[in-house]
C-alpha atoms as a PDB file:
ATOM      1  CA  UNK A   1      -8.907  -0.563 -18.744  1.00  0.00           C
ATOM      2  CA  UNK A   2      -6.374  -3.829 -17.980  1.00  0.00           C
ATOM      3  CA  UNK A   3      -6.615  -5.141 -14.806  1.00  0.00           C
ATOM      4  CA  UNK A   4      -5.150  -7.976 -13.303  1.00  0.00           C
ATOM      5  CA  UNK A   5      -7.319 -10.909 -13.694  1.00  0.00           C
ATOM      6  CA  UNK A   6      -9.278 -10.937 -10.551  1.00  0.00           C
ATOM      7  CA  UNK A   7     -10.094  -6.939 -11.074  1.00  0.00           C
ATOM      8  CA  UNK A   8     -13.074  -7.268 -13.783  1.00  0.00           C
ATOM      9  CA  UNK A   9     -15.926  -4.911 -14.057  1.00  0.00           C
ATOM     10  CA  UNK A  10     -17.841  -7.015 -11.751  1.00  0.00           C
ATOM     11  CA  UNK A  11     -15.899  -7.068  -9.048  1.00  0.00           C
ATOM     12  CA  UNK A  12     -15.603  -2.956  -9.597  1.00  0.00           C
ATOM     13  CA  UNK A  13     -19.850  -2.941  -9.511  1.00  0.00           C
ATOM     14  CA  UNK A  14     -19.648  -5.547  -6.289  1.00  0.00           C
ATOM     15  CA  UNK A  15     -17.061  -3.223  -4.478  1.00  0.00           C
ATOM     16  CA  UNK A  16     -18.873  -0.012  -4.907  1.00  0.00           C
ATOM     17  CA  UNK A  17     -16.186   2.190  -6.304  1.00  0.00           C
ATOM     18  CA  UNK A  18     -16.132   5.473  -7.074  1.00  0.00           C
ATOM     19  CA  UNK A  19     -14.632   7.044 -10.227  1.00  0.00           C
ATOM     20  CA  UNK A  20     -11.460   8.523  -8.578  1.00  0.00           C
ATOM     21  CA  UNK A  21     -11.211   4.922  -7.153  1.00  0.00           C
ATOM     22  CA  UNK A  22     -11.610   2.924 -10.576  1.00  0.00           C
ATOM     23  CA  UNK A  23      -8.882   5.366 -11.937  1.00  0.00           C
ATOM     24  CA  UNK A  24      -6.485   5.047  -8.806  1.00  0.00           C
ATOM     25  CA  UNK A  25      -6.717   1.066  -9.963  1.00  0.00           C
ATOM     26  CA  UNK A  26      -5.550   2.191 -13.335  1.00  0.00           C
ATOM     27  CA  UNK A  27      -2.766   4.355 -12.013  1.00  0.00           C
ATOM     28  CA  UNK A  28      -1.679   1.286 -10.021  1.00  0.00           C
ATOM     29  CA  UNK A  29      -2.000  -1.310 -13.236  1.00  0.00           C
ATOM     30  CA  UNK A  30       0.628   1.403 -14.586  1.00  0.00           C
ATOM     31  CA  UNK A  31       2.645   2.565 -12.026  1.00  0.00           C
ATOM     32  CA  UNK A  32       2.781  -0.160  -9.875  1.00  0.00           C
ATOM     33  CA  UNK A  33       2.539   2.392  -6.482  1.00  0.00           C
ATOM     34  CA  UNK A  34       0.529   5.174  -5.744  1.00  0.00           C
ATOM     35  CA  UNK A  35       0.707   7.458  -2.561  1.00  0.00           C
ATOM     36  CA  UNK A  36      -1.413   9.981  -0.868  1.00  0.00           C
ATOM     37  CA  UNK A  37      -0.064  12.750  -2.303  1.00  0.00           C
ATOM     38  CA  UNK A  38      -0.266  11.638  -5.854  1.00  0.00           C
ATOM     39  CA  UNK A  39      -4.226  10.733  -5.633  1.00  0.00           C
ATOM     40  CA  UNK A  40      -4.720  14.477  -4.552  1.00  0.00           C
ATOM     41  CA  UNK A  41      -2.801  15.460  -7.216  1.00  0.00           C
ATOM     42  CA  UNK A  42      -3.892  13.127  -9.935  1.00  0.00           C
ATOM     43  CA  UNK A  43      -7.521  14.050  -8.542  1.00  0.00           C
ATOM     44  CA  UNK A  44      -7.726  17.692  -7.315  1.00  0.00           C
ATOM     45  CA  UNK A  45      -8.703  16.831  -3.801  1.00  0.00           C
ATOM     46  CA  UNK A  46      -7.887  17.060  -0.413  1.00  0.00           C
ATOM     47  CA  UNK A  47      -6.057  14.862   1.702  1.00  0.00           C
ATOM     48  CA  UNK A  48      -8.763  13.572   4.260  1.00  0.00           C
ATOM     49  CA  UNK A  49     -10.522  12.257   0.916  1.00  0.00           C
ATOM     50  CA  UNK A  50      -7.795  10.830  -0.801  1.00  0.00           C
ATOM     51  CA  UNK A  51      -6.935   8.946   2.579  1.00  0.00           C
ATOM     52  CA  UNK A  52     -10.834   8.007   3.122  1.00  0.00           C
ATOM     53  CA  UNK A  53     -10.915   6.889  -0.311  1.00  0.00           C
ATOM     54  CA  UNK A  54      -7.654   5.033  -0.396  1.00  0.00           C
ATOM     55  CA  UNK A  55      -8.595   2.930   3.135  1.00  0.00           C
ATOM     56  CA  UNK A  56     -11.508   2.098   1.831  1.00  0.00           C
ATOM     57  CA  UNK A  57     -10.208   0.420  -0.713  1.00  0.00           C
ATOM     58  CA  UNK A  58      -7.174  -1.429   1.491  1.00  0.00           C
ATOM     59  CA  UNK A  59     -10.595  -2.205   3.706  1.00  0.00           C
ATOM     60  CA  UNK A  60     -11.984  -3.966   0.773  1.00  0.00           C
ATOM     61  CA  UNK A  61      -9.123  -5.859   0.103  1.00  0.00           C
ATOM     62  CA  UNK A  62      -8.035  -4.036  -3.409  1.00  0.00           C
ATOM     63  CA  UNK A  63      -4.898  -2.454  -2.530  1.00  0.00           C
ATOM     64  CA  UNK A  64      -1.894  -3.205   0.467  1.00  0.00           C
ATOM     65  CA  UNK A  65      -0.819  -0.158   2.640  1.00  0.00           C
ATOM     66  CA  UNK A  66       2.844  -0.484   2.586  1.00  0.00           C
ATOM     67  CA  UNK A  67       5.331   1.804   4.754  1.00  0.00           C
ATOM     68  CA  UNK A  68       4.529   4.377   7.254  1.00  0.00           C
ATOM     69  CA  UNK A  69       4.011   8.206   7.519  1.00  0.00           C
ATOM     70  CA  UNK A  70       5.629   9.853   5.013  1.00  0.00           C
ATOM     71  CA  UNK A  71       6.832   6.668   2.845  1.00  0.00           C
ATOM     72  CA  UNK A  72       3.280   4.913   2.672  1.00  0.00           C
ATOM     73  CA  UNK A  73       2.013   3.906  -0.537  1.00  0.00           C
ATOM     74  CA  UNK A  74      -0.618   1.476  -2.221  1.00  0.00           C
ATOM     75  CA  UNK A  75      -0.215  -1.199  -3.953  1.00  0.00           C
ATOM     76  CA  UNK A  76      -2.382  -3.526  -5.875  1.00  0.00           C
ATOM     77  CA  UNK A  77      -3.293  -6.680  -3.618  1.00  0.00           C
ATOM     78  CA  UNK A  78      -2.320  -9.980  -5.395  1.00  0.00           C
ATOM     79  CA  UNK A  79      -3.026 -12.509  -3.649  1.00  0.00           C
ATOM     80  CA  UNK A  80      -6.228 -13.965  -1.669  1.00  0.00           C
ATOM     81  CA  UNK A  81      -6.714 -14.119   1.708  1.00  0.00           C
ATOM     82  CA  UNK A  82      -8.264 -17.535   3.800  1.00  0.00           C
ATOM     83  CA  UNK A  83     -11.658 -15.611   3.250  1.00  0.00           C
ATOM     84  CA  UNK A  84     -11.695 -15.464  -0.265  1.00  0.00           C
ATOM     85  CA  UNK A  85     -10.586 -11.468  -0.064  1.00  0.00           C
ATOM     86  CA  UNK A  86      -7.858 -10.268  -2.292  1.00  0.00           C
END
């Protein structure tokens, strides 16, 4: 796995992931974008877990929620926050 500098296997431990999660990072170091519907696909699960899964990880600071409704996607965050967040 190639993450962006900041994403090291570390921080993955200190954020808690889950597996689906720590791929879905992948995806993103590839792809650039992922939306809902592609984690359930990519995944095999439902939509209430992909969208758990994917806000916790925009509540953690790891990804951006861009758009809205049916154009939302995730993005990897670059950049820190004031509180040291990504």
């Amino acid at each position: 796995m190639t993450f962006r500098k900041y994403i090291t296997k570390e921080f993955l431990r200190e954020k808690e992931l889950n597996e689906r999660q720590i791929e879905a990072l992948n995806y993103l170091e590839e792809n650039e974008e992922i939306k809902r519907k592609d984690y359930c696909d990519i995944f095999g699960i439902g939509k209430s877990v992909a969208y758990e899964e994917l806000d916790e990880m925009v509540e953690k600071g790891i990804i951006e929620r861009k758009g809205k409704g049916r154009g939302t996607h995730y993005i990897l965050r670059t950049k820190r926050t004031k509180n040291g967040r990504f």
